[in-house]
PDB file of N, CA and C in Angstrom:
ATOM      1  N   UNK A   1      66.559 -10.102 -52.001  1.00  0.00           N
ATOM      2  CA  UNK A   1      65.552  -9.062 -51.914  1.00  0.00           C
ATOM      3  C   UNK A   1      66.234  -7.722 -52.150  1.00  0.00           C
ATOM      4  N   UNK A   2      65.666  -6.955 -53.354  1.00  0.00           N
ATOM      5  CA  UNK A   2      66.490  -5.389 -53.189  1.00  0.00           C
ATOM      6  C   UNK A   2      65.730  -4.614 -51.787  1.00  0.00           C
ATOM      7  N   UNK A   3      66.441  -3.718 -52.049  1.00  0.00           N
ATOM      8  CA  UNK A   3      65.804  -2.211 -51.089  1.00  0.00           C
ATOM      9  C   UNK A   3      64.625  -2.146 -51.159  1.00  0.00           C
ATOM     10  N   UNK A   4      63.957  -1.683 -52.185  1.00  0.00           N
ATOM     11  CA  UNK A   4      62.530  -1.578 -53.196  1.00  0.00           C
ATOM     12  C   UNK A   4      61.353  -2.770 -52.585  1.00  0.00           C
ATOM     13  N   UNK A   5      61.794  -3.654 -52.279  1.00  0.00           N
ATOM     14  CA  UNK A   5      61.156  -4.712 -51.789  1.00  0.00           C
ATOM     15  C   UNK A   5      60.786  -4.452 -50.154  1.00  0.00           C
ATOM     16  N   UNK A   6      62.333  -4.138 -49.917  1.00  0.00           N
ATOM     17  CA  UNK A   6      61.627  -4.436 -48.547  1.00  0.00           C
ATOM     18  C   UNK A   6      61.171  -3.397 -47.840  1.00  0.00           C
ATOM     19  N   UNK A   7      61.531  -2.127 -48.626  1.00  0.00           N
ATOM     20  CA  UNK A   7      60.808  -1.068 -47.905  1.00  0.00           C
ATOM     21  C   UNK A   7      59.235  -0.942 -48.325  1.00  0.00           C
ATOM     22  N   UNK A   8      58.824  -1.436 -49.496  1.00  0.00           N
ATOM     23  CA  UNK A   8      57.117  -1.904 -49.772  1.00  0.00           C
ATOM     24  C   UNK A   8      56.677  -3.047 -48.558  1.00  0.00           C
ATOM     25  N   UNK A   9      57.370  -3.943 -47.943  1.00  0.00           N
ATOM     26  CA  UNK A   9      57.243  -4.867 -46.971  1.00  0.00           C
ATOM     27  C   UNK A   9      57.219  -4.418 -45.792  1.00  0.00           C
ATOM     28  N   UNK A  10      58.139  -3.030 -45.513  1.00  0.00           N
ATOM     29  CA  UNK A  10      57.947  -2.637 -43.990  1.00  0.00           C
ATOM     30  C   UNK A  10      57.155  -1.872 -44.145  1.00  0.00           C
ATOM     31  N   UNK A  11      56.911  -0.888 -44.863  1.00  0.00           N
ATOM     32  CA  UNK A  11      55.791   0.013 -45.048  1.00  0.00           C
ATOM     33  C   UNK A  11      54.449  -1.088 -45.213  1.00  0.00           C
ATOM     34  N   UNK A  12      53.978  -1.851 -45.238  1.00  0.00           N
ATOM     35  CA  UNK A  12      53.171  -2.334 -45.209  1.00  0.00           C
ATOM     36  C   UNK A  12      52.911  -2.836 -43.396  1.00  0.00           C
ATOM     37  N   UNK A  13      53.571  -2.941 -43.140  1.00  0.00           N
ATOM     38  CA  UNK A  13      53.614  -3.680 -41.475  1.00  0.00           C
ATOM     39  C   UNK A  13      53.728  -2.141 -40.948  1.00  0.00           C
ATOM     40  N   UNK A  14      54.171  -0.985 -41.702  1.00  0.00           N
ATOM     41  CA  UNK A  14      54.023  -0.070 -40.403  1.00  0.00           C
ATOM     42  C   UNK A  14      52.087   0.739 -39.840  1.00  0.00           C
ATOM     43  N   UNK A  15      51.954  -0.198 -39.899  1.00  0.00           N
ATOM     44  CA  UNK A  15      50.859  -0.093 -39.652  1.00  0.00           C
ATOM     45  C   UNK A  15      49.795  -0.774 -38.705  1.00  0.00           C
ATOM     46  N   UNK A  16      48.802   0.023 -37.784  1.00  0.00           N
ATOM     47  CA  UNK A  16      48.415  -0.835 -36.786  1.00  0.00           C
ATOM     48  C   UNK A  16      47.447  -2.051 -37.090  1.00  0.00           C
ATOM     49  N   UNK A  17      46.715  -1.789 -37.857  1.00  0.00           N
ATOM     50  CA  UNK A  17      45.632  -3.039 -38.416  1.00  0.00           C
ATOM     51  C   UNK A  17      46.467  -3.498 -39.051  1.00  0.00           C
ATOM     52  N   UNK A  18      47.195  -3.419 -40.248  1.00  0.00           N
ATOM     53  CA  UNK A  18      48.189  -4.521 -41.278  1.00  0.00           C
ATOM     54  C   UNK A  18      49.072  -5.419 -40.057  1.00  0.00           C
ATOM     55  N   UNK A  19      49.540  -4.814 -39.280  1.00  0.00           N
ATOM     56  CA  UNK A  19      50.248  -5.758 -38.472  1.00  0.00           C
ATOM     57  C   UNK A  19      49.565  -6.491 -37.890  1.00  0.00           C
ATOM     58  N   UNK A  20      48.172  -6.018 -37.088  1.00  0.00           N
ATOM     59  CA  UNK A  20      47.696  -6.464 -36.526  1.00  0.00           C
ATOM     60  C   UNK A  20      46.839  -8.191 -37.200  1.00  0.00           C
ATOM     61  N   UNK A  21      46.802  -7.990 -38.581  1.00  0.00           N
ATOM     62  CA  UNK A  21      46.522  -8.672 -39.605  1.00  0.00           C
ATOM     63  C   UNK A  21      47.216  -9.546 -39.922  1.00  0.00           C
ATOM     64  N   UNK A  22      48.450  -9.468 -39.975  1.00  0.00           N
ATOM     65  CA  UNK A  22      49.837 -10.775 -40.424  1.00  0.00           C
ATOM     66  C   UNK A  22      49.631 -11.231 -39.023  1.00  0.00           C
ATOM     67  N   UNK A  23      50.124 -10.551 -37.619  1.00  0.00           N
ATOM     68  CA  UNK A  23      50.068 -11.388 -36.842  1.00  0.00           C
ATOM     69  C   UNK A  23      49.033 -12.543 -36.678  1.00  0.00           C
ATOM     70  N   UNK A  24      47.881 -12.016 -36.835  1.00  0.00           N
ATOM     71  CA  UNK A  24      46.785 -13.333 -36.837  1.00  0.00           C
ATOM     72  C   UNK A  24      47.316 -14.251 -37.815  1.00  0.00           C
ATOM     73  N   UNK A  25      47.188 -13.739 -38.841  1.00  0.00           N
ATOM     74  CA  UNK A  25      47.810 -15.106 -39.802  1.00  0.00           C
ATOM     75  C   UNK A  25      48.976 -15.540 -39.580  1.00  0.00           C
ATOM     76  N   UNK A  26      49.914 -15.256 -39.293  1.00  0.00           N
ATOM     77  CA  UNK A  26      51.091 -16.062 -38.571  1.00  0.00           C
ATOM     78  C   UNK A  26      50.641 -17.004 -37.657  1.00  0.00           C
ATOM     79  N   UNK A  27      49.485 -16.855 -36.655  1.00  0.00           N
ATOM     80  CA  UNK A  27      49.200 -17.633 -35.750  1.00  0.00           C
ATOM     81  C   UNK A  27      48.562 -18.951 -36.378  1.00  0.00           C
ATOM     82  N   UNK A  28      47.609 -18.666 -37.530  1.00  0.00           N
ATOM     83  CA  UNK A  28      46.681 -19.251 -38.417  1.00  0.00           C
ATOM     84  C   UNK A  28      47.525 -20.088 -39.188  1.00  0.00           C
ATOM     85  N   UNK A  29      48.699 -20.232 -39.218  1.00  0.00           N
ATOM     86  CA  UNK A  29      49.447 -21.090 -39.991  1.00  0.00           C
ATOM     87  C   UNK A  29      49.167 -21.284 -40.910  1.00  0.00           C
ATOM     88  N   UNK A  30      49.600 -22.341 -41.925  1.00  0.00           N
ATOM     89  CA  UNK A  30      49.641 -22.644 -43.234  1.00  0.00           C
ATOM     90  C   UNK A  30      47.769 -22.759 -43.751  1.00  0.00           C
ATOM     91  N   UNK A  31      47.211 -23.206 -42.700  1.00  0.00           N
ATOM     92  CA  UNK A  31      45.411 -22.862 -43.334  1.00  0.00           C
ATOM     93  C   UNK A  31      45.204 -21.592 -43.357  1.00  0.00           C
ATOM     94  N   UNK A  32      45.550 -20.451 -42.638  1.00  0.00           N
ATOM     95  CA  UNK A  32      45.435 -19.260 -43.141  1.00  0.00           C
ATOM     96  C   UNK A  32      44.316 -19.057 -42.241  1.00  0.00           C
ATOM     97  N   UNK A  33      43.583 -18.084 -42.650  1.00  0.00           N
ATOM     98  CA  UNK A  33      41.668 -17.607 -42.268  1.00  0.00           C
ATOM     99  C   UNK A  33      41.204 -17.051 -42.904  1.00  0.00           C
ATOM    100  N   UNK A  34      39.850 -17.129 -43.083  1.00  0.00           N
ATOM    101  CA  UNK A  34      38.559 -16.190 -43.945  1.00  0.00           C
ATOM    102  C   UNK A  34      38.752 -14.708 -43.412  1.00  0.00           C
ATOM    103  N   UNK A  35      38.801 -14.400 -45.201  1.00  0.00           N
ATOM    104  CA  UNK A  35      38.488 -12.425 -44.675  1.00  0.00           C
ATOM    105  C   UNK A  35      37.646 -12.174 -43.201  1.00  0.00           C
ATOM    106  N   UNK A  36      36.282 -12.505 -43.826  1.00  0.00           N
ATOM    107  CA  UNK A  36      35.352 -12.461 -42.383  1.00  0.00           C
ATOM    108  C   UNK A  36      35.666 -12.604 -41.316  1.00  0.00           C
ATOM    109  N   UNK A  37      36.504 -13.875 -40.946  1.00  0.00           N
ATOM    110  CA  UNK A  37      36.812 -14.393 -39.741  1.00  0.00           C
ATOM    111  C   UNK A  37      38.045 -13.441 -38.900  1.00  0.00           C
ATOM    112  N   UNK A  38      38.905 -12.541 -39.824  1.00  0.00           N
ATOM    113  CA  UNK A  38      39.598 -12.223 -39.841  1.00  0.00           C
ATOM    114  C   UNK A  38      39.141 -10.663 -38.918  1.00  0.00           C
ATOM    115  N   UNK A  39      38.391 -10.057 -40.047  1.00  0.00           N
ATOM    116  CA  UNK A  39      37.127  -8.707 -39.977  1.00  0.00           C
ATOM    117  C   UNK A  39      36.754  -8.984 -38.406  1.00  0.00           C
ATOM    118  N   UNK A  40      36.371 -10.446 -38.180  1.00  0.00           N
ATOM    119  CA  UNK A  40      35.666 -10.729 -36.908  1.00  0.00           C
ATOM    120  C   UNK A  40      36.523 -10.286 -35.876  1.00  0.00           C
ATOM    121  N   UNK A  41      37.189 -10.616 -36.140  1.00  0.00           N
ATOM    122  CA  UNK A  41      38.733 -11.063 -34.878  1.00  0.00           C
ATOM    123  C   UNK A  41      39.193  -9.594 -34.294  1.00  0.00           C
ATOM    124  N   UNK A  42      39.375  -8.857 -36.047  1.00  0.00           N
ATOM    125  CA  UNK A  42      39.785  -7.474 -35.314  1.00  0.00           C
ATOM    126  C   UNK A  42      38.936  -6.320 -35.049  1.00  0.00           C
ATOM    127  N   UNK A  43      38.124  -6.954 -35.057  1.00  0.00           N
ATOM    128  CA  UNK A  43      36.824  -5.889 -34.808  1.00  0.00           C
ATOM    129  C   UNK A  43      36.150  -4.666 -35.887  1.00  0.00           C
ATOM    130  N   UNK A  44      36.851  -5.077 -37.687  1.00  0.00           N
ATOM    131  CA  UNK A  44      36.678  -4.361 -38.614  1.00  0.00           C
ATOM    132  C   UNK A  44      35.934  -4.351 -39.032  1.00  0.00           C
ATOM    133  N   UNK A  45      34.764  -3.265 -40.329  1.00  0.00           N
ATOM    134  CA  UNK A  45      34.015  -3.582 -41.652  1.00  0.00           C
ATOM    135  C   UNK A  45      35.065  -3.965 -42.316  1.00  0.00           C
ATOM    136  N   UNK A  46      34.140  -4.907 -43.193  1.00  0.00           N
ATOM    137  CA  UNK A  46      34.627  -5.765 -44.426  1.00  0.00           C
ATOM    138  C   UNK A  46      35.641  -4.717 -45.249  1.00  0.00           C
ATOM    139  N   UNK A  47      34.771  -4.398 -45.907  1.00  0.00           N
ATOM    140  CA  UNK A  47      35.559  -2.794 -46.774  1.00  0.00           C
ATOM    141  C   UNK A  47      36.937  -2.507 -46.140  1.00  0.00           C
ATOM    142  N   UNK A  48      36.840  -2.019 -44.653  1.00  0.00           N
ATOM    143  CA  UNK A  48      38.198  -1.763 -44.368  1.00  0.00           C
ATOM    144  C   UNK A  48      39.741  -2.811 -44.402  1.00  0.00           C
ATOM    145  N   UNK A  49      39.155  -4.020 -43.553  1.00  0.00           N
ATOM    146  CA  UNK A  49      40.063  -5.214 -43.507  1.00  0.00           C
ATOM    147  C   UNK A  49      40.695  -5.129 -45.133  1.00  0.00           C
ATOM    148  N   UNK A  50      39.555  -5.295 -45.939  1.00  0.00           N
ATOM    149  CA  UNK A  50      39.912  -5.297 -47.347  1.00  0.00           C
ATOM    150  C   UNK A  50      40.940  -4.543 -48.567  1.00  0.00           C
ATOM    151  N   UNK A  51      40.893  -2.749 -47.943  1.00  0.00           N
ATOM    152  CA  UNK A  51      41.948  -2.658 -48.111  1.00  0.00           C
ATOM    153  C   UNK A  51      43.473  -2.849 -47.679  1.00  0.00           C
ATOM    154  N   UNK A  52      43.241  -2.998 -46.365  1.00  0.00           N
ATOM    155  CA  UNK A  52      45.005  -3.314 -45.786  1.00  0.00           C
ATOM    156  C   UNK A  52      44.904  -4.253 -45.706  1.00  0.00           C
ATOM    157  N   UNK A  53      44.340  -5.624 -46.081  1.00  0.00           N
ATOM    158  CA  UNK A  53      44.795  -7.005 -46.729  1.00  0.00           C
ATOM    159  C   UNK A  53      45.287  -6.837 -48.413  1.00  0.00           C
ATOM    160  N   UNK A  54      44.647  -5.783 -49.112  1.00  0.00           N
ATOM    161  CA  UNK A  54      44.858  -5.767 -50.296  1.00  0.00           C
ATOM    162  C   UNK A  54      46.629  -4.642 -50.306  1.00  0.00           C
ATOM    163  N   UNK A  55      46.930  -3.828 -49.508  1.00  0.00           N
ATOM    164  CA  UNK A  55      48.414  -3.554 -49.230  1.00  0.00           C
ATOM    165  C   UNK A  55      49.793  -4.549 -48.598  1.00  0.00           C
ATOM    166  N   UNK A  56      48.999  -5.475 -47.959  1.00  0.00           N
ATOM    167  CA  UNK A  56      49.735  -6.683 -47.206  1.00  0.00           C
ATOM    168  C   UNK A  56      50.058  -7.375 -48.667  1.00  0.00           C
ATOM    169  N   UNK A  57      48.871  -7.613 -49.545  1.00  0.00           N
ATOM    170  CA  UNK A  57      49.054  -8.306 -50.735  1.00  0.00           C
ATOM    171  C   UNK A  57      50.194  -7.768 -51.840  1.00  0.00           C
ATOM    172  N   UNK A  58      49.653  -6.579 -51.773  1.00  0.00           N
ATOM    173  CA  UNK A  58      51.002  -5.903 -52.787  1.00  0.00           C
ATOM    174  C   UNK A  58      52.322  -5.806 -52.529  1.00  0.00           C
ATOM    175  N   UNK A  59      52.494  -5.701 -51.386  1.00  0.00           N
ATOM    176  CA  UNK A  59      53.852  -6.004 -50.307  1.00  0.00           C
ATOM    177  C   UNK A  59      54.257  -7.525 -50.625  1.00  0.00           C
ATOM    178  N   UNK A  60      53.200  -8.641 -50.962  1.00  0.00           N
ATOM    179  CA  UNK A  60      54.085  -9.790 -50.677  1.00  0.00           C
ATOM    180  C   UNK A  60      53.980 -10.321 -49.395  1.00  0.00           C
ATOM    181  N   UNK A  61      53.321  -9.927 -48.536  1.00  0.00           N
ATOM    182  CA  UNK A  61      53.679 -10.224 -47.231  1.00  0.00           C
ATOM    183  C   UNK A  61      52.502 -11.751 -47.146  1.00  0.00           C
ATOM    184  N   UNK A  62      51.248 -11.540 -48.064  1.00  0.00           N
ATOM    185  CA  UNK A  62      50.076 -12.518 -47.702  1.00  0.00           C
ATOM    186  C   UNK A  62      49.609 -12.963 -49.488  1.00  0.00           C
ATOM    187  N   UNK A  63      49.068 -13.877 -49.603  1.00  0.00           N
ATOM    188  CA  UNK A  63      48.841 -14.506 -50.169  1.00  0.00           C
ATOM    189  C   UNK A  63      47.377 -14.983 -49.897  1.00  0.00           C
ATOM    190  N   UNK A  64      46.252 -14.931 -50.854  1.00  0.00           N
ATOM    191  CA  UNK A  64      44.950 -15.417 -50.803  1.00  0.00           C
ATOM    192  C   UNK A  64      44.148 -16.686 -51.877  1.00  0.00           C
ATOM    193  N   UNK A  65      43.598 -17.695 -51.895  1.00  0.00           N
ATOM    194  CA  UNK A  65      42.996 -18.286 -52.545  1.00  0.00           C
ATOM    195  C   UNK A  65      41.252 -18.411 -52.258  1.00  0.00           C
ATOM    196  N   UNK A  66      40.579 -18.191 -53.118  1.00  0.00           N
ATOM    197  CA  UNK A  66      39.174 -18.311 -52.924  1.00  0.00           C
ATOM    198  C   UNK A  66      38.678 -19.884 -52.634  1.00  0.00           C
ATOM    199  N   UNK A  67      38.092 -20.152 -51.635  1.00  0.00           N
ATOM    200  CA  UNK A  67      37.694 -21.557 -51.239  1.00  0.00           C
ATOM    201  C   UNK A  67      36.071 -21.524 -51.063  1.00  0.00           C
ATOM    202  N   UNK A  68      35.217 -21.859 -51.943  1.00  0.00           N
ATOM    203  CA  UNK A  68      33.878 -21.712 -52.116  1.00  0.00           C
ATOM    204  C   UNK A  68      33.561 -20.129 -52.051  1.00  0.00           C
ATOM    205  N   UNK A  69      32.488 -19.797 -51.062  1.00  0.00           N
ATOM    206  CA  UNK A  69      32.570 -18.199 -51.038  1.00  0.00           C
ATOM    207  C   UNK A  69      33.723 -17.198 -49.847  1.00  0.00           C
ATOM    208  N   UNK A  70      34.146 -18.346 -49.561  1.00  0.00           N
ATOM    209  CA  UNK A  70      35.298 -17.637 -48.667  1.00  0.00           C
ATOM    210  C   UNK A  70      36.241 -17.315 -49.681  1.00  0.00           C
ATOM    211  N   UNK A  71      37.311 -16.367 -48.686  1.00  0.00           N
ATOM    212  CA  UNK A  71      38.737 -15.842 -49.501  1.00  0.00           C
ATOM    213  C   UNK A  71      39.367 -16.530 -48.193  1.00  0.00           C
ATOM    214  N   UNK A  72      40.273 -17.027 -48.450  1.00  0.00           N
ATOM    215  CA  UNK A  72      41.071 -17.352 -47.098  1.00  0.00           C
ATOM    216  C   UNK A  72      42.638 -16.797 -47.940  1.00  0.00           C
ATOM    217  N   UNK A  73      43.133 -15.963 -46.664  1.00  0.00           N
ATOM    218  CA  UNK A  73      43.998 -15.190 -46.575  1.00  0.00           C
ATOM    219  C   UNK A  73      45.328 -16.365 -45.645  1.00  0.00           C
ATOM    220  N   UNK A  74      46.635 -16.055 -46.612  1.00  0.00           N
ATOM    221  CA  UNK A  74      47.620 -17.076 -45.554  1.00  0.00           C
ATOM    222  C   UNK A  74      49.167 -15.744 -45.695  1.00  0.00           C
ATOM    223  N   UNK A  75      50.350 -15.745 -44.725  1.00  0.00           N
ATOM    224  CA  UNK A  75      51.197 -15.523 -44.693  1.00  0.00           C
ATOM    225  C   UNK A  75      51.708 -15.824 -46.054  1.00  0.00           C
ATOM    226  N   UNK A  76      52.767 -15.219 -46.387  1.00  0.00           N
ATOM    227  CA  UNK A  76      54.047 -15.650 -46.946  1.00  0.00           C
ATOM    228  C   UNK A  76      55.299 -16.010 -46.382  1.00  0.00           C
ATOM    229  N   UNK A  77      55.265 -17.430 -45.507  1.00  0.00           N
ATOM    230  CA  UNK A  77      56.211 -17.249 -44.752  1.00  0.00           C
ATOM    231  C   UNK A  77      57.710 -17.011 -45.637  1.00  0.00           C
ATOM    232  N   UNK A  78      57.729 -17.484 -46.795  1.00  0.00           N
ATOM    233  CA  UNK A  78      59.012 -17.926 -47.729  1.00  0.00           C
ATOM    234  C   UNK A  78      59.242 -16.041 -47.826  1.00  0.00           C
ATOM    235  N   UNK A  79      58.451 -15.071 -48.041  1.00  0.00           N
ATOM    236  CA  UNK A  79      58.501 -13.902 -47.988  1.00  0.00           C
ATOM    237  C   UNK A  79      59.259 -13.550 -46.757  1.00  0.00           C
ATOM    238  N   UNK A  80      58.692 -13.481 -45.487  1.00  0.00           N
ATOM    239  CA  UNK A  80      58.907 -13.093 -44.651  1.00  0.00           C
ATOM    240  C   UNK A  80      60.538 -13.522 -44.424  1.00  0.00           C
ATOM    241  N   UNK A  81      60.754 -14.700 -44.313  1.00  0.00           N
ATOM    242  CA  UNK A  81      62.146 -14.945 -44.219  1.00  0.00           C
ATOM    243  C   UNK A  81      62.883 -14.216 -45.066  1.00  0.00           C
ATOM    244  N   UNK A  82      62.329 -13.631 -46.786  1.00  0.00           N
ATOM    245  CA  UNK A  82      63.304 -13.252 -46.648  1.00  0.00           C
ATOM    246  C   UNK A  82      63.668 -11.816 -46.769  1.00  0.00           C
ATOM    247  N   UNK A  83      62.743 -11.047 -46.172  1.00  0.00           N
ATOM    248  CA  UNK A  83      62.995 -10.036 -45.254  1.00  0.00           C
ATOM    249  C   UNK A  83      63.584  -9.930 -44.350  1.00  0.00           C
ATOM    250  N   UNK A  84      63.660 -11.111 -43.029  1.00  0.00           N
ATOM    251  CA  UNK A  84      64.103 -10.961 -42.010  1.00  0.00           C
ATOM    252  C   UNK A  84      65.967 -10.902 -42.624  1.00  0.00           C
ATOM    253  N   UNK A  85      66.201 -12.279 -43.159  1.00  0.00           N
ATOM    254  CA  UNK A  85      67.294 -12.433 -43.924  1.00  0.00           C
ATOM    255  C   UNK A  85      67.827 -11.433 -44.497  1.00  0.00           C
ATOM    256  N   UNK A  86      67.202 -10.364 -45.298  1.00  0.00           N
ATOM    257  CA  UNK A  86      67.622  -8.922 -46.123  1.00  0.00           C
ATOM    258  C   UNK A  86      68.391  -8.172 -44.885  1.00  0.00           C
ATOM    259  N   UNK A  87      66.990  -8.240 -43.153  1.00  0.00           N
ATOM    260  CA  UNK A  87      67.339  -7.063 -42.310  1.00  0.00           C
ATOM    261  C   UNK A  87      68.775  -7.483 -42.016  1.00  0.00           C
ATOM    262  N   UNK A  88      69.336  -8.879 -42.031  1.00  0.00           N
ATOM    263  CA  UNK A  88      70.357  -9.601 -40.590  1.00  0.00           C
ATOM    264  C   UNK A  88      71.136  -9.609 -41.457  1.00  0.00           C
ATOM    265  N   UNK A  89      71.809  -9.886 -42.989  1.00  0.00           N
ATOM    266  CA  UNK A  89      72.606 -10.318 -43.460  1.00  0.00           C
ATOM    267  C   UNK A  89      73.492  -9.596 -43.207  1.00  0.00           C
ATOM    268  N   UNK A  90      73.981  -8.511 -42.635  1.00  0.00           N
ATOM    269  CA  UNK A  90      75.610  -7.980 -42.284  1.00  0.00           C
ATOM    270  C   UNK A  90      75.345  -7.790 -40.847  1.00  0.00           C
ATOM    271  N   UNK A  91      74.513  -8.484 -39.820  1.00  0.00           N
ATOM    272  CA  UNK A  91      74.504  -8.313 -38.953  1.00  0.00           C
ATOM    273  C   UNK A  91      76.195  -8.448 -37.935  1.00  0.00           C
ATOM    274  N   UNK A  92      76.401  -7.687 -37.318  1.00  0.00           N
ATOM    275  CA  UNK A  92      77.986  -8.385 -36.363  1.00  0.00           C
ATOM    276  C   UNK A  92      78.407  -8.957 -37.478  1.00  0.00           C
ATOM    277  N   UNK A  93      78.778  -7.811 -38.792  1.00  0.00           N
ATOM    278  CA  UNK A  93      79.274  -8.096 -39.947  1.00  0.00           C
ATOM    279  C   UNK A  93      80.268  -8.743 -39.739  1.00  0.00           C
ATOM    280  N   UNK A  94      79.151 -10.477 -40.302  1.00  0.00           N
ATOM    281  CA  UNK A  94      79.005 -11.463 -40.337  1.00  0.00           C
ATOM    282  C   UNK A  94      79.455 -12.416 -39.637  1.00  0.00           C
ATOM    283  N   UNK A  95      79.634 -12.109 -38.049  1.00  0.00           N
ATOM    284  CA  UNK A  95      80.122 -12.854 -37.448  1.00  0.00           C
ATOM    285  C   UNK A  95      79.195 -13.558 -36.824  1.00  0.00           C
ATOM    286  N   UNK A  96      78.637 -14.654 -37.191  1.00  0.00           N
ATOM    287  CA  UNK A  96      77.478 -15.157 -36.426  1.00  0.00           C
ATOM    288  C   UNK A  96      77.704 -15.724 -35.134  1.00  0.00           C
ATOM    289  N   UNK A  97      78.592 -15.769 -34.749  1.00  0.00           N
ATOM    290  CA  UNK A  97      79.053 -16.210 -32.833  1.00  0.00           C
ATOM    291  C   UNK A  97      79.117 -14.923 -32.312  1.00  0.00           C
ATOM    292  N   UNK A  98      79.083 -13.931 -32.834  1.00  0.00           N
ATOM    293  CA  UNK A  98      78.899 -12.924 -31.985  1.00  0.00           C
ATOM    294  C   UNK A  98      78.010 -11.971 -31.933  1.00  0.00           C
ATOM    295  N   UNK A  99      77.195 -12.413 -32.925  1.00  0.00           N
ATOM    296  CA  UNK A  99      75.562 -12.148 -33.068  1.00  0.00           C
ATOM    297  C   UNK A  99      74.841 -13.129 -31.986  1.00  0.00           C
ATOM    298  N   UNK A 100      75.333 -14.236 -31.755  1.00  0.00           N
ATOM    299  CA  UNK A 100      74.770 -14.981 -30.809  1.00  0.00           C
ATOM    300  C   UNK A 100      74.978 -15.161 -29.290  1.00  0.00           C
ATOM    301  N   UNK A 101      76.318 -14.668 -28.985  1.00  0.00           N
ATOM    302  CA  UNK A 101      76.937 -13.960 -28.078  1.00  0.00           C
ATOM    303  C   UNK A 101      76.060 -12.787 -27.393  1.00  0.00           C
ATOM    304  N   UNK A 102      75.610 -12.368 -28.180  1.00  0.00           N
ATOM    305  CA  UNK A 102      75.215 -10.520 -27.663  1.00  0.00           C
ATOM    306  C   UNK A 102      73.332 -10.625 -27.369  1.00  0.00           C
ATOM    307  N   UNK A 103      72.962 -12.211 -27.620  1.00  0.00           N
ATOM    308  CA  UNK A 103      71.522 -12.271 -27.580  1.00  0.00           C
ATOM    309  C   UNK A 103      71.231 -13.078 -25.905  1.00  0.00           C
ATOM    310  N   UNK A 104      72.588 -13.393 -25.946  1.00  0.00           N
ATOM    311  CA  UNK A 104      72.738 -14.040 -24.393  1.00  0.00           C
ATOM    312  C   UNK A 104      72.732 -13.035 -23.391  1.00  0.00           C
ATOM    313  N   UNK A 105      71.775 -12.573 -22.034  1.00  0.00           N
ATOM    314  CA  UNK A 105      71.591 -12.246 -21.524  1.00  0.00           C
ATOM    315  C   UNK A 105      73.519 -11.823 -20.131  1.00  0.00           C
TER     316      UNK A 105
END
């Protein structure tokens, strides 16, 4: 992942509905959920959900397929990893026992 990527990826999550948006679908797993259902959940108009699903989209972060008249909206988990992966890779440059060390209480 360059720079370019993942700062379109965090800038997309810095946000209270967009986050609030992946998190549901993270929960929703690989079936994902209907825009609507989605709209429902967070208490949005359509219109609105619609654009910060359509910034989540440009980010990469979500992925949609139309299923009759639904849109069902899913994660990118293969994305997300590898963001997380971009943030950690020189973490306790690269000592991973002591990245794991320091998570121990």
């Amino acid at each position: 992942m360059e720079n370019e990527s993942a700062v379109a990826a965090l800038a997309a999550l810095a946000h209270e509905t967009r986050l609030a948006a992946f998190r549901h679908l993270v929960v929703c797993g690989p079936h994902g959920s209907p825009a609507g259902h989605i709209a429902e959940r967070l208490g949005l108009p359509a219109a609105t959900l619609s654009f910060h699903l359509k910034e989540l989209r440009s980010a990469g972060l979500v992925t949609c397929d139309r299923n009759g008249r639904s849109v069902i909206y899913r994660t990118d988990c293969a994305r997300m990893e590898e963001l997380v992966r971009f943030l950690t890779r020189n973490c306790c440059q690269g000592e991973t026992a002591l990245a794991q060390q320091e998570r121990v209480p």
